[in-house]
Protein backbone atom coordinates (compact mmCIF):
# COMPACT_ATOMS: atom_id res chain seq x y z
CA UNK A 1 49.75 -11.58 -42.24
CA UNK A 2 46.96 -11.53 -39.79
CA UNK A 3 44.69 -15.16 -39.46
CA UNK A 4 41.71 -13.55 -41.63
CA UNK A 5 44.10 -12.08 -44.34
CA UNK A 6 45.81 -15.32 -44.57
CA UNK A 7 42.38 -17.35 -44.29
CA UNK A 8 41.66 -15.04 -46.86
CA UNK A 9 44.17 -15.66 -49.23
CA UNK A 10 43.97 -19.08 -49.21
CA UNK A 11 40.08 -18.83 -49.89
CA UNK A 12 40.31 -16.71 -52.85
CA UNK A 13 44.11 -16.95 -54.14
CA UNK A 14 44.26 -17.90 -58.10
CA UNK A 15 47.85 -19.55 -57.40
CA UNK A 16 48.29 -21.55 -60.43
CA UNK A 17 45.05 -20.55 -62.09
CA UNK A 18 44.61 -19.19 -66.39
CA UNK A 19 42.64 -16.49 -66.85
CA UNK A 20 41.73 -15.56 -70.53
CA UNK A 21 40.45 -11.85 -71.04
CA UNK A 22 39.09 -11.00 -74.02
CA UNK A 23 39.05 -6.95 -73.93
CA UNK A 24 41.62 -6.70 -71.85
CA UNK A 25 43.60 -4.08 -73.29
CA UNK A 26 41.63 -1.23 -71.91
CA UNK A 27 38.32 -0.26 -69.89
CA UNK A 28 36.85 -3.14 -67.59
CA UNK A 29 38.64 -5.85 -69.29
CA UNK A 30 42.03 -4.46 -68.19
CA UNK A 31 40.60 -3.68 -64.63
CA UNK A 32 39.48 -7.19 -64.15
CA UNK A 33 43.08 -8.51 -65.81
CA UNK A 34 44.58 -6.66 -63.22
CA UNK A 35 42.98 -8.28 -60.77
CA UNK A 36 43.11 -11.59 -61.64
CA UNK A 37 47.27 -11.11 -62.07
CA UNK A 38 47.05 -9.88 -58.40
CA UNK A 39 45.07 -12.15 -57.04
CA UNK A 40 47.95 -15.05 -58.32
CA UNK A 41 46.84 -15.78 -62.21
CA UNK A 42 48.72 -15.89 -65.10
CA UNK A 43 46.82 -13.84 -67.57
CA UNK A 44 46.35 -13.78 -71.08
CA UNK A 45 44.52 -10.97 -72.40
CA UNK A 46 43.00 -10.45 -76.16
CA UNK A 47 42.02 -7.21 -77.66
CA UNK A 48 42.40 -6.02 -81.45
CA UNK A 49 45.16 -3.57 -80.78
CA UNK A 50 49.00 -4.45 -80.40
CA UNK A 51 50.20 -1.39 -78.81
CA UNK A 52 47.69 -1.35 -75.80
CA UNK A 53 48.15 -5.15 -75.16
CA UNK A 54 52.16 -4.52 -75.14
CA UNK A 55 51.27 -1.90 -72.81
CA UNK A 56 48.79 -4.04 -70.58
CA UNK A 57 51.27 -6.99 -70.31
CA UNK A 58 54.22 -4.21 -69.73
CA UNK A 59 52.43 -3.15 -66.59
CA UNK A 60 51.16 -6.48 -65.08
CA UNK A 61 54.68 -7.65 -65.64
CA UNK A 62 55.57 -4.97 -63.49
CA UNK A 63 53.58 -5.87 -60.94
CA UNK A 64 55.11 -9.18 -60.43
CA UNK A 65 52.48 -11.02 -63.07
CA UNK A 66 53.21 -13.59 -65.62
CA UNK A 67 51.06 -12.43 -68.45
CA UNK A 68 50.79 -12.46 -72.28
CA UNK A 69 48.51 -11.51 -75.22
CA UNK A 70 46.75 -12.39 -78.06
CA UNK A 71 46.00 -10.06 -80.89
CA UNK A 72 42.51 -11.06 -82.30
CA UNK A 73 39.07 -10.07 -84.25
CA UNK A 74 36.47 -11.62 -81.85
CA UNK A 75 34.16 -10.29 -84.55
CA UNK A 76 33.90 -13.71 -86.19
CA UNK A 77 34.10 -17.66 -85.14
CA UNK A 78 37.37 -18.28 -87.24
CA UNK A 79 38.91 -15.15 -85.02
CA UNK A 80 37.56 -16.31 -81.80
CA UNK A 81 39.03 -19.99 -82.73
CA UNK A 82 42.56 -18.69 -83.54
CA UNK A 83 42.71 -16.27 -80.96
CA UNK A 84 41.43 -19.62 -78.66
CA UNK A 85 44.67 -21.78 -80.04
CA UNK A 86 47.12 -19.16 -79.44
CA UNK A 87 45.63 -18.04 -76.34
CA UNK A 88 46.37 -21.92 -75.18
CA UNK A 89 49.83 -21.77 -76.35
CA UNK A 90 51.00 -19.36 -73.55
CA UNK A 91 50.03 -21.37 -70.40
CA UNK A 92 48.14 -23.62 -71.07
CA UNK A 93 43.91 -24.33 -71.06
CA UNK A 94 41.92 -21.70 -69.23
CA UNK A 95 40.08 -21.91 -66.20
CA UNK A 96 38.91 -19.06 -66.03
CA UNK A 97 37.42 -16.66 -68.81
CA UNK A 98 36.27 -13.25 -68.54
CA UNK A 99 34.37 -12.39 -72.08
CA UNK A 100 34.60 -7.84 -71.81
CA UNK A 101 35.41 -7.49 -75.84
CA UNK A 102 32.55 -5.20 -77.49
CA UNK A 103 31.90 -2.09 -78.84
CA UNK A 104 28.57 0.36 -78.29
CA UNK A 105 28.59 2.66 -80.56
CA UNK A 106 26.38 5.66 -79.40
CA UNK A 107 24.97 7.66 -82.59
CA UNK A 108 24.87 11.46 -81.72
């Protein structure tokens, strides 16, 4: 590793970091979950559907991540607070948290 890619690295590395990702099953959510993993997180991601978070963990495992999920209805403040205690339960408190859970519906 070159001086600027290892200055570089040390700058920005999330070594030992939580990130929390609500939406992060799919779309931008998932994008920024799989950077976070890369970057040295461990990841916990919440979304509404099991399949796709089995699926999102499946693949940042993969890549060498330590991740897990939460399946959750942000919709309403007792879903956000249980999805908040589980989330907790995997690794620990967050330090970082990426909010990407919503819906826009587009009539015709």
């Amino acid at each position: 590793m070159t001086t600027s890619q290892a200055y570089l690295s040390d700058l920005f590395s999330l070594d030992g970091r939580v990130a929390l990702v609500t939406g992060g099953s799919s779309g931008i959510g998932r994008a920024v979950a799989e950077a976070l993993a890369r970057a040295g997180a461990r990841v916990v991601i919440v979304a509404r559907r099991e399949a796709e978070l089995l699926q999102t963990v499946g693949e940042l495992e993969a890549l060498g991540a330590r991740a897990a999920w939460v399946s959750a209805d942000l919709g309403t403040r007792d879903g956000v607070r249980a999805a908040a205690e589980e989330a907790v339960g995997a690794f620990g408190e967050p330090d970082i948290l990426v909010n990407s859970a919503g819906v826009n519906l587009r009539p015709p």
